[in-house]
C-alpha atoms as a PDB file:
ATOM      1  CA  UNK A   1       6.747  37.540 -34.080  1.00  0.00           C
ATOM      2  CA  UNK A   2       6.681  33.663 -34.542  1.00  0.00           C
ATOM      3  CA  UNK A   3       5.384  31.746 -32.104  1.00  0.00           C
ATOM      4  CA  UNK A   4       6.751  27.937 -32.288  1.00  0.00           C
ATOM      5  CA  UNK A   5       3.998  25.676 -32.005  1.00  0.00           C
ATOM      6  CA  UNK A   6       3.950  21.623 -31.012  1.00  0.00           C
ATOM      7  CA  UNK A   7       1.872  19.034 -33.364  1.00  0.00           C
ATOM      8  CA  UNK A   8       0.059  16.513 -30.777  1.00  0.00           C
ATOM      9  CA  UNK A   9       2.445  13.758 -32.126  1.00  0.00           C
ATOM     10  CA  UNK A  10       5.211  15.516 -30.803  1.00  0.00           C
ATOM     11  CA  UNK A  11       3.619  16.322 -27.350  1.00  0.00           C
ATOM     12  CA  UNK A  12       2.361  12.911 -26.724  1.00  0.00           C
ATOM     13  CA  UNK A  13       5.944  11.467 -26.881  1.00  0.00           C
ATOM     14  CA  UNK A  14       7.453  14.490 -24.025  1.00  0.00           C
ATOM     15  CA  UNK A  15       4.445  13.341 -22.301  1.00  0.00           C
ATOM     16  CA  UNK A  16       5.997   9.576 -22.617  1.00  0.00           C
ATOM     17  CA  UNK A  17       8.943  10.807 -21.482  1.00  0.00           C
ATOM     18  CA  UNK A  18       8.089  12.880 -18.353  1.00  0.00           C
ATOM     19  CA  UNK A  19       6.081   9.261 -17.607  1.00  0.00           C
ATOM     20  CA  UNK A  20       9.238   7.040 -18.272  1.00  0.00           C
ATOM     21  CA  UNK A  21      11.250   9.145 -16.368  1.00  0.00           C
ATOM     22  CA  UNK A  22       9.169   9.466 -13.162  1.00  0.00           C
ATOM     23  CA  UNK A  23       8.961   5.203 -13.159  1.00  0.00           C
ATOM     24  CA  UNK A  24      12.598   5.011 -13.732  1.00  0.00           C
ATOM     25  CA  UNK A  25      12.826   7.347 -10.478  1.00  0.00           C
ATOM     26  CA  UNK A  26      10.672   5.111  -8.117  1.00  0.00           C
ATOM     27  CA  UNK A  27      13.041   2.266  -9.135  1.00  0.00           C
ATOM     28  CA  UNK A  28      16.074   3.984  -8.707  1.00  0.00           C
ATOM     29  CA  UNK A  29      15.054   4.884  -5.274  1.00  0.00           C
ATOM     30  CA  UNK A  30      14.597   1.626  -4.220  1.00  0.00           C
ATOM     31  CA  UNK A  31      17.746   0.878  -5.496  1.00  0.00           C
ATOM     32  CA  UNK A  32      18.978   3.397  -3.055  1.00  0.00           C
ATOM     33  CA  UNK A  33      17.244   2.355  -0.310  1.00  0.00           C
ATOM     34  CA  UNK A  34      17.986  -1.634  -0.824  1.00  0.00           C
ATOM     35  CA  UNK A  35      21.109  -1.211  -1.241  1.00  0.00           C
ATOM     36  CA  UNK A  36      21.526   0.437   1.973  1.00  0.00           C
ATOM     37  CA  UNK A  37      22.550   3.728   0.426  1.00  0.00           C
ATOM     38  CA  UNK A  38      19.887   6.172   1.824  1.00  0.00           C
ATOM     39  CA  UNK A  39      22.285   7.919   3.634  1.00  0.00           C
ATOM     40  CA  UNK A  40      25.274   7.440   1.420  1.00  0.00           C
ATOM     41  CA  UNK A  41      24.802  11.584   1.682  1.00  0.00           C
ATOM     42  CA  UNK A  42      23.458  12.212   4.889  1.00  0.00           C
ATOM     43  CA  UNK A  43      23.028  16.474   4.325  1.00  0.00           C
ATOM     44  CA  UNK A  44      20.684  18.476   1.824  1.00  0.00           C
ATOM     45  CA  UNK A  45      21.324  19.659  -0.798  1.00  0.00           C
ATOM     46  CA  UNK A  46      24.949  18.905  -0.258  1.00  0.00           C
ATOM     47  CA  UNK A  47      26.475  15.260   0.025  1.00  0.00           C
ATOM     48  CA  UNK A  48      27.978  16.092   3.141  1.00  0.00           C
ATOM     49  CA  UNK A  49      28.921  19.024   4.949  1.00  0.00           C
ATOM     50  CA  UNK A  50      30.852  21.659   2.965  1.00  0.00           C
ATOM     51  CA  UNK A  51      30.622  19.187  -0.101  1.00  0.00           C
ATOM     52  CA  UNK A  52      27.943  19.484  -3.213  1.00  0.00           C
ATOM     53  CA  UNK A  53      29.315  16.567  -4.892  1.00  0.00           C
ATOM     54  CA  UNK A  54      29.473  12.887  -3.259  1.00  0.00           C
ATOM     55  CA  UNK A  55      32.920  11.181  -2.747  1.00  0.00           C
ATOM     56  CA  UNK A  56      34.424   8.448  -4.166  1.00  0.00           C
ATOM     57  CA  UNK A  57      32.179   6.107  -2.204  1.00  0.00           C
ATOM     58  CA  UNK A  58      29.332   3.449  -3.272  1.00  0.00           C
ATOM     59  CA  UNK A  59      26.965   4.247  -1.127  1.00  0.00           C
ATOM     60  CA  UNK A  60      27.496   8.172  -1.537  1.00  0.00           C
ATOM     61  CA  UNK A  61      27.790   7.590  -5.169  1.00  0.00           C
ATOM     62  CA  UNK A  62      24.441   5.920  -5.563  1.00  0.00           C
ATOM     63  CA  UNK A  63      22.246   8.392  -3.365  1.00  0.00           C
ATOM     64  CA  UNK A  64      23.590  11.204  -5.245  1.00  0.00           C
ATOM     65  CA  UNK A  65      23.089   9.927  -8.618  1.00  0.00           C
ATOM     66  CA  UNK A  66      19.728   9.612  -7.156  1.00  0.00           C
ATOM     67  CA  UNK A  67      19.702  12.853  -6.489  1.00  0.00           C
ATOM     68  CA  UNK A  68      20.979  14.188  -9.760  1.00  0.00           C
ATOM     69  CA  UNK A  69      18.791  11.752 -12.001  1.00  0.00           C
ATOM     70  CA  UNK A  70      15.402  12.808  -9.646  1.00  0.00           C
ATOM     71  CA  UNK A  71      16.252  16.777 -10.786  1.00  0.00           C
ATOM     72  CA  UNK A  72      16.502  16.011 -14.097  1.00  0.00           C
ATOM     73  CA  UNK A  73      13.049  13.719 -14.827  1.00  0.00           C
ATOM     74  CA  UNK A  74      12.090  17.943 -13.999  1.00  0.00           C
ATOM     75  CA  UNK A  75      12.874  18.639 -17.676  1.00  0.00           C
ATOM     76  CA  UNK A  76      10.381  16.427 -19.219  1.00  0.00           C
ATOM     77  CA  UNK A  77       8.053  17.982 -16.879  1.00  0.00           C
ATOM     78  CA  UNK A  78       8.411  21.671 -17.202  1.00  0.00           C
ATOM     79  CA  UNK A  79       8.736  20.597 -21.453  1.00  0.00           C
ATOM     80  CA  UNK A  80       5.266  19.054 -20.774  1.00  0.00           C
ATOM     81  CA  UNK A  81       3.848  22.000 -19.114  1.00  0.00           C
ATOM     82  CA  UNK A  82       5.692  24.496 -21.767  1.00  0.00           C
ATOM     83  CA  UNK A  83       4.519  21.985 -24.553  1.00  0.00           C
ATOM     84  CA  UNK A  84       0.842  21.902 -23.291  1.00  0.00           C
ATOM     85  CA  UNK A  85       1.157  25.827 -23.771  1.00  0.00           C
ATOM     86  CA  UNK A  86       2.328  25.393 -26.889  1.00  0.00           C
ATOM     87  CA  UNK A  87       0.464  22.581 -28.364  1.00  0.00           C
ATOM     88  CA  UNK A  88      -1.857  23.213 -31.246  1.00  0.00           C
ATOM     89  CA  UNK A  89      -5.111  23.291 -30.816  1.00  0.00           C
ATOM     90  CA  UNK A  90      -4.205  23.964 -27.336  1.00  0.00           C
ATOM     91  CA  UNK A  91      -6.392  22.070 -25.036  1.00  0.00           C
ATOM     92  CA  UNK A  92      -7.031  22.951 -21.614  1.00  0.00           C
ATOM     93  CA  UNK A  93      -7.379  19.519 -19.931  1.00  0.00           C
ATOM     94  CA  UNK A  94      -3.573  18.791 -21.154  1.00  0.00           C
ATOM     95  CA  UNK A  95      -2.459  22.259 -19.401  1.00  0.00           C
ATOM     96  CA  UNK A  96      -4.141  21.448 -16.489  1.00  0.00           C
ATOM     97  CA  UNK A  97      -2.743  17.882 -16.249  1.00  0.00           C
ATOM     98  CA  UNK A  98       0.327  18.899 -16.721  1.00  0.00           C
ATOM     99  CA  UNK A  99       0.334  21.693 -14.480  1.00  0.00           C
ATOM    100  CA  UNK A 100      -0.557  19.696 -11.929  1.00  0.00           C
ATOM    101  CA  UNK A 101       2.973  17.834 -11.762  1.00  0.00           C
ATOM    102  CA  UNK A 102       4.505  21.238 -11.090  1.00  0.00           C
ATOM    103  CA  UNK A 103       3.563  21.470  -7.134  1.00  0.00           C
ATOM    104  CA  UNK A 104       4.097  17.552  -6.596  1.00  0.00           C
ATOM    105  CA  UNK A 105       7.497  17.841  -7.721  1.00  0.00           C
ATOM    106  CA  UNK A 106       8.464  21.046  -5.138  1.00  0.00           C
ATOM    107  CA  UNK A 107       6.148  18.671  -2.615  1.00  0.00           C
ATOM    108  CA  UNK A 108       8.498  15.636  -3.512  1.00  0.00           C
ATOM    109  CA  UNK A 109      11.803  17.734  -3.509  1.00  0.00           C
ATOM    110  CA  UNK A 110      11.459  18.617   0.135  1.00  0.00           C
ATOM    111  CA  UNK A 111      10.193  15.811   1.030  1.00  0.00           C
ATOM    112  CA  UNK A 112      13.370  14.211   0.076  1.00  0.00           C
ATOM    113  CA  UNK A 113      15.093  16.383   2.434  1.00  0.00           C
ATOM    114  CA  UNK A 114      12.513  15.409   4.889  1.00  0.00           C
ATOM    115  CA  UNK A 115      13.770  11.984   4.124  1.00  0.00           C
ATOM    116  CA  UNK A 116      17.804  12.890   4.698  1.00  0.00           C
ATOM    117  CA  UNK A 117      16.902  14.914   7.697  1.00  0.00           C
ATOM    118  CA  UNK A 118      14.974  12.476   9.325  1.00  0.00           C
ATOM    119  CA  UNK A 119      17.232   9.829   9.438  1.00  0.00           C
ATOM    120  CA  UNK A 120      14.880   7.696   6.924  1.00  0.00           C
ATOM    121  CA  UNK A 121      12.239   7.830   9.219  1.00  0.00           C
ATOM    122  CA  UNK A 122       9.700   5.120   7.112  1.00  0.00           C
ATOM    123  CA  UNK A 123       6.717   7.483   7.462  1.00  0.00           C
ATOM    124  CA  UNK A 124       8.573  10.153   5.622  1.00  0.00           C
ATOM    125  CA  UNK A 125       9.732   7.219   3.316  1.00  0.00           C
ATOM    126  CA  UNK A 126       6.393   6.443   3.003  1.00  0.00           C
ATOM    127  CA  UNK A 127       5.160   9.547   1.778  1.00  0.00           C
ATOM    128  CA  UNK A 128       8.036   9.747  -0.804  1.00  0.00           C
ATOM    129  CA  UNK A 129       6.879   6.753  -2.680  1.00  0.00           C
ATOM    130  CA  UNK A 130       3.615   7.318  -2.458  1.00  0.00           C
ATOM    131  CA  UNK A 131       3.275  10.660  -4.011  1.00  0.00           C
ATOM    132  CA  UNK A 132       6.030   9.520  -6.682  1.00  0.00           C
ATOM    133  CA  UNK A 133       2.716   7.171  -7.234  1.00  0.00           C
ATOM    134  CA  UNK A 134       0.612  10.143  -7.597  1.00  0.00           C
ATOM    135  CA  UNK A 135       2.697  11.610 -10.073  1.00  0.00           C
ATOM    136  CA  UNK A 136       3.601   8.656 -12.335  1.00  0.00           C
ATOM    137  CA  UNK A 137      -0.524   8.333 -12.148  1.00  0.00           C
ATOM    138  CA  UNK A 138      -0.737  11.870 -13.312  1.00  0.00           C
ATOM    139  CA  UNK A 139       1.672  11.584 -15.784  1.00  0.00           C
ATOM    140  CA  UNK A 140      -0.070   7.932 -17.267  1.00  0.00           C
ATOM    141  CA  UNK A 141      -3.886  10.245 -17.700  1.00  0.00           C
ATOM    142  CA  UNK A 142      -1.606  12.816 -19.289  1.00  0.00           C
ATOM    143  CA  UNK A 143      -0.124  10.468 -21.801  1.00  0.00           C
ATOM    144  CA  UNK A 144      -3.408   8.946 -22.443  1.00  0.00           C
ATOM    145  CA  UNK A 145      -5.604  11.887 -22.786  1.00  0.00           C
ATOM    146  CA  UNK A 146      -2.347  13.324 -25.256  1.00  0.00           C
ATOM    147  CA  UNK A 147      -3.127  10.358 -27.388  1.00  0.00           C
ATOM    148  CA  UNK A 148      -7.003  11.273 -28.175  1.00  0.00           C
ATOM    149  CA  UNK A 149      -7.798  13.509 -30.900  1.00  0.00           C
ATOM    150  CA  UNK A 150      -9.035  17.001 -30.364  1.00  0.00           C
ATOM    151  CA  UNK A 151     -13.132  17.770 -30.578  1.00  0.00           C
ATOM    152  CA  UNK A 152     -14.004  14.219 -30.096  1.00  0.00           C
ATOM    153  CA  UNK A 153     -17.117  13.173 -27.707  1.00  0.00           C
ATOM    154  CA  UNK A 154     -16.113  10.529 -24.902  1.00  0.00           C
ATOM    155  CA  UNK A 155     -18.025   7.329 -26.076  1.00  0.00           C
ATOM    156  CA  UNK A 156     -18.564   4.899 -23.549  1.00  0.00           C
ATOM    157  CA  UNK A 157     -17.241   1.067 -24.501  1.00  0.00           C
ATOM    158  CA  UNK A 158     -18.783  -0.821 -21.972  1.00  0.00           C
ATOM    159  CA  UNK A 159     -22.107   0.069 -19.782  1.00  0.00           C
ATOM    160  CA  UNK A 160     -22.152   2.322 -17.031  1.00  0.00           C
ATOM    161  CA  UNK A 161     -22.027  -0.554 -13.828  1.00  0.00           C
ATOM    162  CA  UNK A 162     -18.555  -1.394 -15.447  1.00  0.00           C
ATOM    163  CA  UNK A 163     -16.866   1.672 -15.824  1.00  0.00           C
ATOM    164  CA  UNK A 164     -17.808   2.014 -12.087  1.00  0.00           C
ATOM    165  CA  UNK A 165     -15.750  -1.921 -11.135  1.00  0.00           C
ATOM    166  CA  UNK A 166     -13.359  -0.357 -13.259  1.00  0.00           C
ATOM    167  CA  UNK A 167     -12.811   2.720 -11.231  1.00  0.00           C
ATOM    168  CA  UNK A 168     -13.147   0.658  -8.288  1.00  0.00           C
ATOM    169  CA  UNK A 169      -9.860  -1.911  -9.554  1.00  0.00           C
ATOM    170  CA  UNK A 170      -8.032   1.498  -9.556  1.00  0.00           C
ATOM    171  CA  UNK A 171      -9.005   2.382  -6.000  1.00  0.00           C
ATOM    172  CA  UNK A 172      -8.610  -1.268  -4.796  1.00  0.00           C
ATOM    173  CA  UNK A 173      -4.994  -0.966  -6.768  1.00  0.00           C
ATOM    174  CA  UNK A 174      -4.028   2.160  -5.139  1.00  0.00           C
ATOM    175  CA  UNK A 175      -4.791   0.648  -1.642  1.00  0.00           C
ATOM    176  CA  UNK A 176      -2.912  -2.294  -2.514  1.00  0.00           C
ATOM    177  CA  UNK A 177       0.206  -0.159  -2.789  1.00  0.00           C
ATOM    178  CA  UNK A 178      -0.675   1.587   0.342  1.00  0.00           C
ATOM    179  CA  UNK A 179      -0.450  -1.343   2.043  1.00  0.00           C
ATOM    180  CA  UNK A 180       2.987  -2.795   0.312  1.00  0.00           C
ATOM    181  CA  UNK A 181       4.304   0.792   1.507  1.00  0.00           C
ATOM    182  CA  UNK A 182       3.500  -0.474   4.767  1.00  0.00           C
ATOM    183  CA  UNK A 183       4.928  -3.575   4.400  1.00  0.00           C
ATOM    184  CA  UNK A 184       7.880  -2.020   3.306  1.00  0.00           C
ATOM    185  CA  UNK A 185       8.203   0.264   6.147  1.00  0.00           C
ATOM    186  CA  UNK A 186       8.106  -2.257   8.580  1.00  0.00           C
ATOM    187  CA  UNK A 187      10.440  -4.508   6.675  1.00  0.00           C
ATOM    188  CA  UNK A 188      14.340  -5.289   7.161  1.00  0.00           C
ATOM    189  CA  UNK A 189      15.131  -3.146   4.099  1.00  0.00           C
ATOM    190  CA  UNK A 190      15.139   0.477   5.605  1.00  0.00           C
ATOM    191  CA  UNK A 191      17.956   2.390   3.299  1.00  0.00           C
ATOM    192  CA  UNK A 192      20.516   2.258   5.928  1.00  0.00           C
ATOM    193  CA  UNK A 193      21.064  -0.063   9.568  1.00  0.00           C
ATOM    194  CA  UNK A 194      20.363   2.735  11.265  1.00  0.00           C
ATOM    195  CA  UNK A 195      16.993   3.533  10.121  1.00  0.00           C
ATOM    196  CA  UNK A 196      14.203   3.179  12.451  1.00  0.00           C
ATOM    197  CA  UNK A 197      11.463   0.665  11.029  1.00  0.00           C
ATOM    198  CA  UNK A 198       7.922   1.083  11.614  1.00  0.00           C
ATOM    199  CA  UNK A 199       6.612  -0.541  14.424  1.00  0.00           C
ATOM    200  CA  UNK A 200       3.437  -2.548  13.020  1.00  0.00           C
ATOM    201  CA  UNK A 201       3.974  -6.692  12.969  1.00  0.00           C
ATOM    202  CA  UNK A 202       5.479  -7.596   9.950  1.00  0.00           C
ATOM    203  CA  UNK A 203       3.909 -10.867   9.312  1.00  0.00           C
ATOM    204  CA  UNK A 204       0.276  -8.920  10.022  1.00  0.00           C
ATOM    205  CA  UNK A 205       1.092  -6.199   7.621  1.00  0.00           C
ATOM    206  CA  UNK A 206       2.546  -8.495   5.048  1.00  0.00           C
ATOM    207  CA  UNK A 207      -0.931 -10.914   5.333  1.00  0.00           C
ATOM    208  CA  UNK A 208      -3.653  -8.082   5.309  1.00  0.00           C
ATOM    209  CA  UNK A 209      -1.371  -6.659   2.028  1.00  0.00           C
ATOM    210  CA  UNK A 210      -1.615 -10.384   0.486  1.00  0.00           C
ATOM    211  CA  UNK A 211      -5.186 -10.538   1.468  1.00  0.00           C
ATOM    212  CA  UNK A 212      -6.219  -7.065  -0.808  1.00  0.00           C
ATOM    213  CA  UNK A 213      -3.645  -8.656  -3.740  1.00  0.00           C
ATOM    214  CA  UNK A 214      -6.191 -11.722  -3.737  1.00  0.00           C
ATOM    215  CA  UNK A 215      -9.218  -9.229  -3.674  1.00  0.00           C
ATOM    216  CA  UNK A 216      -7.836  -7.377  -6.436  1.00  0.00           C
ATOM    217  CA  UNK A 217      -7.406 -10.123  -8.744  1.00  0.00           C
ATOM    218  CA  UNK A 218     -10.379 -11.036  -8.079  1.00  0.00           C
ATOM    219  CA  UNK A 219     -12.030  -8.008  -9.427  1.00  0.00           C
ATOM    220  CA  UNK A 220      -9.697  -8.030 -12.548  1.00  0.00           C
ATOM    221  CA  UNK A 221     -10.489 -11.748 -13.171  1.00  0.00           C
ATOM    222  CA  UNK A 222     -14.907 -10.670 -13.034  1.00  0.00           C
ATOM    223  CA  UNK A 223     -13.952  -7.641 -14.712  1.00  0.00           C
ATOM    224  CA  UNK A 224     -12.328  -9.527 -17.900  1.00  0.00           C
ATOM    225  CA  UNK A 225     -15.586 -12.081 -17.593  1.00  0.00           C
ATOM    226  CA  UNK A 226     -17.463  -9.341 -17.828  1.00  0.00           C
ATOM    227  CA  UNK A 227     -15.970  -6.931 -20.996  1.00  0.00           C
ATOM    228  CA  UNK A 228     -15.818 -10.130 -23.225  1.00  0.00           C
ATOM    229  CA  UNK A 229     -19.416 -10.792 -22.390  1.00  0.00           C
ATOM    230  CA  UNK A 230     -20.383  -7.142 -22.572  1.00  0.00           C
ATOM    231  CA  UNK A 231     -18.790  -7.424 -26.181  1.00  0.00           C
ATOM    232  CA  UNK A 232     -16.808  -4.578 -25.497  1.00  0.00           C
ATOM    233  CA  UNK A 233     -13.431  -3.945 -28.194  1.00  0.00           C
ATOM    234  CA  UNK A 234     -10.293  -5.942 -28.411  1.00  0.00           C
ATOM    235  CA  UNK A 235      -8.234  -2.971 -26.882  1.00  0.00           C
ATOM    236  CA  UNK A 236     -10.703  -2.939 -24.091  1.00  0.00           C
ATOM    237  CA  UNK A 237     -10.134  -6.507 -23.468  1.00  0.00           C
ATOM    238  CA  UNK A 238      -6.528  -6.778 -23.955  1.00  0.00           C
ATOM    239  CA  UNK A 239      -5.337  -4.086 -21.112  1.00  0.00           C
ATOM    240  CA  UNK A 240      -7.357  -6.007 -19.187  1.00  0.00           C
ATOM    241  CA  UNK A 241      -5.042  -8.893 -19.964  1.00  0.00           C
ATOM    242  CA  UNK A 242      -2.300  -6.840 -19.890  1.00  0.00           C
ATOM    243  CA  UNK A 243      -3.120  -5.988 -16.218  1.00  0.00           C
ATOM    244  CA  UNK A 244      -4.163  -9.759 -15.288  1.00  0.00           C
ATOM    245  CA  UNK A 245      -0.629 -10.576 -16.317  1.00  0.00           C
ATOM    246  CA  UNK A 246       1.481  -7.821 -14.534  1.00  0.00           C
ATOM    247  CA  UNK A 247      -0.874  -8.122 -11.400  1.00  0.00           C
ATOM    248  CA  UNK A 248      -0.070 -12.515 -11.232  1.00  0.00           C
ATOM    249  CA  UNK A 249       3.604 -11.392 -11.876  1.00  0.00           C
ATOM    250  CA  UNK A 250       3.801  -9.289  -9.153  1.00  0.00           C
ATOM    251  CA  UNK A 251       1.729 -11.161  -6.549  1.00  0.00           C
ATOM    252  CA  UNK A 252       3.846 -13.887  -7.807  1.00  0.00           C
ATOM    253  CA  UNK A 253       7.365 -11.888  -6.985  1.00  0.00           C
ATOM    254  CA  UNK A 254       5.378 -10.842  -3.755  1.00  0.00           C
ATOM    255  CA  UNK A 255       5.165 -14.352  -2.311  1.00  0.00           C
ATOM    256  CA  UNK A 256       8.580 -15.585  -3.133  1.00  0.00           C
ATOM    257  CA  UNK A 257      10.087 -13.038  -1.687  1.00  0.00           C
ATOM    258  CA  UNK A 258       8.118 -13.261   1.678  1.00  0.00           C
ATOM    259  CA  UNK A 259       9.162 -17.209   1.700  1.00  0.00           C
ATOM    260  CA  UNK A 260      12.703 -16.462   0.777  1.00  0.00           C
ATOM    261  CA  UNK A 261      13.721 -13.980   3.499  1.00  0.00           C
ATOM    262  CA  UNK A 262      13.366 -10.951   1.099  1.00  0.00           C
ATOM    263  CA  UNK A 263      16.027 -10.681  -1.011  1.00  0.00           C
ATOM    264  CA  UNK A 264      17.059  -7.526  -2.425  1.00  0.00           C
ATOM    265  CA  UNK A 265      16.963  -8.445  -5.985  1.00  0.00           C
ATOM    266  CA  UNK A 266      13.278  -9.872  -6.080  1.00  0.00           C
ATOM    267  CA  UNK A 267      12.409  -6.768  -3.729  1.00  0.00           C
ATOM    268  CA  UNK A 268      13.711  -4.478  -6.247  1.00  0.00           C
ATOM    269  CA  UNK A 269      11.429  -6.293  -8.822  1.00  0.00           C
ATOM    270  CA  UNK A 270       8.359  -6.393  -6.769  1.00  0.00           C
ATOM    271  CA  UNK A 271       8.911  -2.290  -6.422  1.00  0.00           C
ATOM    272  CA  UNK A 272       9.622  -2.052 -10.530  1.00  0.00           C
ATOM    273  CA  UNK A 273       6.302  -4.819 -10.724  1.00  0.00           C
ATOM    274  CA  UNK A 274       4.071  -1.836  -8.949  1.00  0.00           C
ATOM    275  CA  UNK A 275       4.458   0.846 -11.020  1.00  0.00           C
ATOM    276  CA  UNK A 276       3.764  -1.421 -13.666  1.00  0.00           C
ATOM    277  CA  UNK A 277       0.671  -2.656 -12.184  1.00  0.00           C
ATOM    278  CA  UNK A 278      -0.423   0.866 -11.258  1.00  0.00           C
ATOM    279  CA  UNK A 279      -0.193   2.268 -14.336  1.00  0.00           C
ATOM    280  CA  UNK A 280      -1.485  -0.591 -16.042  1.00  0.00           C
ATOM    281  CA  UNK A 281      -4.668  -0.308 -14.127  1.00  0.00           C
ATOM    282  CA  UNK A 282      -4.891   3.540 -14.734  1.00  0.00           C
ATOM    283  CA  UNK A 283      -4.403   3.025 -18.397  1.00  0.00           C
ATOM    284  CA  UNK A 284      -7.035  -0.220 -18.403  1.00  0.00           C
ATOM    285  CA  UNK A 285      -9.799   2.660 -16.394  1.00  0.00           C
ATOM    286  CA  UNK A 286      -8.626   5.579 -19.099  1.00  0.00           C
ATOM    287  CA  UNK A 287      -9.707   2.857 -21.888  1.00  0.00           C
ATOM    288  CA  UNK A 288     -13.047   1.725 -20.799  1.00  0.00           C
ATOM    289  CA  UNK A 289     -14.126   5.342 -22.479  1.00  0.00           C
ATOM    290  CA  UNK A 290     -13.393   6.081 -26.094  1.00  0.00           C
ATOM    291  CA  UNK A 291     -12.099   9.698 -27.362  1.00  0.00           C
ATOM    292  CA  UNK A 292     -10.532   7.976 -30.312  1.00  0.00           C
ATOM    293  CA  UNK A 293      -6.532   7.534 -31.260  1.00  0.00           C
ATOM    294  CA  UNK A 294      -4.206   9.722 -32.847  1.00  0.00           C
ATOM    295  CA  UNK A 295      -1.946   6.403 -33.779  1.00  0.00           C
ATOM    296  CA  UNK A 296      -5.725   4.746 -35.745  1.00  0.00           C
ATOM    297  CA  UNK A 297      -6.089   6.709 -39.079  1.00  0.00           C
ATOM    298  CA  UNK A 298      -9.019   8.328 -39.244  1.00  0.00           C
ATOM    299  CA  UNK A 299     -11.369   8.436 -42.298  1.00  0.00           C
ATOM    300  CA  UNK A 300     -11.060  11.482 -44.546  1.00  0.00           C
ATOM    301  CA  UNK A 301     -14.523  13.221 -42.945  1.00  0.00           C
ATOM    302  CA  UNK A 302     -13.462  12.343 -38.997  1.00  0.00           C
ATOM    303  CA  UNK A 303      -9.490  13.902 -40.384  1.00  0.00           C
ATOM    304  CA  UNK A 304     -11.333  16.843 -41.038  1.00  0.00           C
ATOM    305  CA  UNK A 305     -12.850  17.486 -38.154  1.00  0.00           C
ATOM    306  CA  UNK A 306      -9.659  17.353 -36.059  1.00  0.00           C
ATOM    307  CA  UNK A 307      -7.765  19.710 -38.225  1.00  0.00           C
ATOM    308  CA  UNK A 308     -10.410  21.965 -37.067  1.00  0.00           C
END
């Protein structure tokens, strides 16, 4: 019987995918729900009563492409889970990675009925985005860890008090999008004129969210001091970059659109300007420990040892 096997080249790249596809999601919901389409189908799983397929309407049209285009980013993930089982050398911190996208997906898929049913109630709405951030983080360590040759030792790149800031940017990151969820919630842009908005001050929630932006870049800004001083590598120190320059983008996008009423369009970047920060400060955490690369040649000897 032959069993069809995956290189690690080819797995890394579904892994990509399954990643691309779950960011393209978050940003297609807020498209959705800016647009004021949230419940352009207002039943589950059907459009509308008695009808699967949404009618020639805009709104209707746009939720249920949202629908159809959220059901099929669940390829890439069973192909990730079935390509973790197939992988060779199979490598059980890949299955387990990828496994773990399996029950977040049924969690998201009812909680998008949650989110129909309930009118759009922002809590609900809340948890929808949130744990779409929980999976795209999932999905980033899965990419990353595809990328590192099999067998090799974790070598640390930069002492041990800075792998611990760096673990703390990704907690102080993760709050930060807490807290634009919030923001969010409360905001004028609920998916549909109907939706109830949560009842916190806006101008409070939008000021304590600013407040942990300024913290975090803070951190960022001592952590890049102190990599270059700690002579750590030139990939260490340019994610860090790479996340200093997302992270002034989008508190930059932030505080435009607070001044400027909120417009949809800058909204819809500040929400596309999040998942790039958050996975941006995963993938800047992931690198402050080396496993090695499969894209860096390796020498003849270290080639060896991962053919093994």
């Amino acid at each position: 019987m032959v069993t069809r096997s995956l290189s690690p080249g080819t797995y890394r790249r579904i892994t990509l995918l399954a990643a691309a596809g779950l960011a393209f999601t978050i940003v297609l919901g807020a498209a959705v729900r800016l647009t004021g389409s949230g419940l352009g189908c207002p039943a589950w799983p059907n459009c509308d009563s008695g009808r699967l397929v949404a009618p020639a309407e805009y709104h209707a049209l746009l939720e249920f492409v949202n629908r159809v285009v959220s059901g099929l980013v669940g390829l890439p993930i069973i192909l990730a889970v079935y390509g973790a089982l197939r992988r060779q050398p199979r490598r059980t911190d890949l299955v387990w990675l990828s496994l773990g996208l399996v029950p977040a997906l049924i969690v998201q898929v009812l909680l998008g009925r949650l989110t129909v049913l309930s009118g759009l109630g922002p809590t609900v709405v809340m948890a929808h985005f949130l744990l779409a951030m929980v999976m795209l983080g999932n999905a980033v360590v899965l990419h990353w860890r595809a990328g590192q040759p099999d067998g090799e030792r974790a070598r640390p790149l930069v002492p041990p008090d800075l792998r611990s800031l760096g673990t703390l940017v990704v907690g102080a990151t993760a709050l930060v999008v807490f807290l634009g969820t919030v923001v969010t919630a409360a905001g004028p842009h609920g998916g549909d004129e109907t939706a109830v908005r949560l009842d916190v001050p806006l101008h409070r929630a939008a000021q304590v969210h600013g407040f942990t932006v300024v913290l975090l870049l803070a951190m960022v800004t001592a952590m890049l001091v102190l990599v270059r001083r700690a002579g750590a590598p030139a990939g260490v120190r340019r994610r860090g970059r790479i996340l200093m320059g997302v992270l002034l983008a989008q508190g930059a996008i932030g505080y435009v659109q607070y001044f400027t009423g909120v417009p949809v369009v800058l909204v819809g970047a500040h929400v596309a300007g999040a998942t790039a920060v958050w996975a941006a400060a995963l993938r800047f955490r992931l690198g402050l420990v080396d496993r090695g690369s499969l894209a860096t040649p390796a020498a003849p000897e270290e080639r060896a040892l991962v053919a093994v």
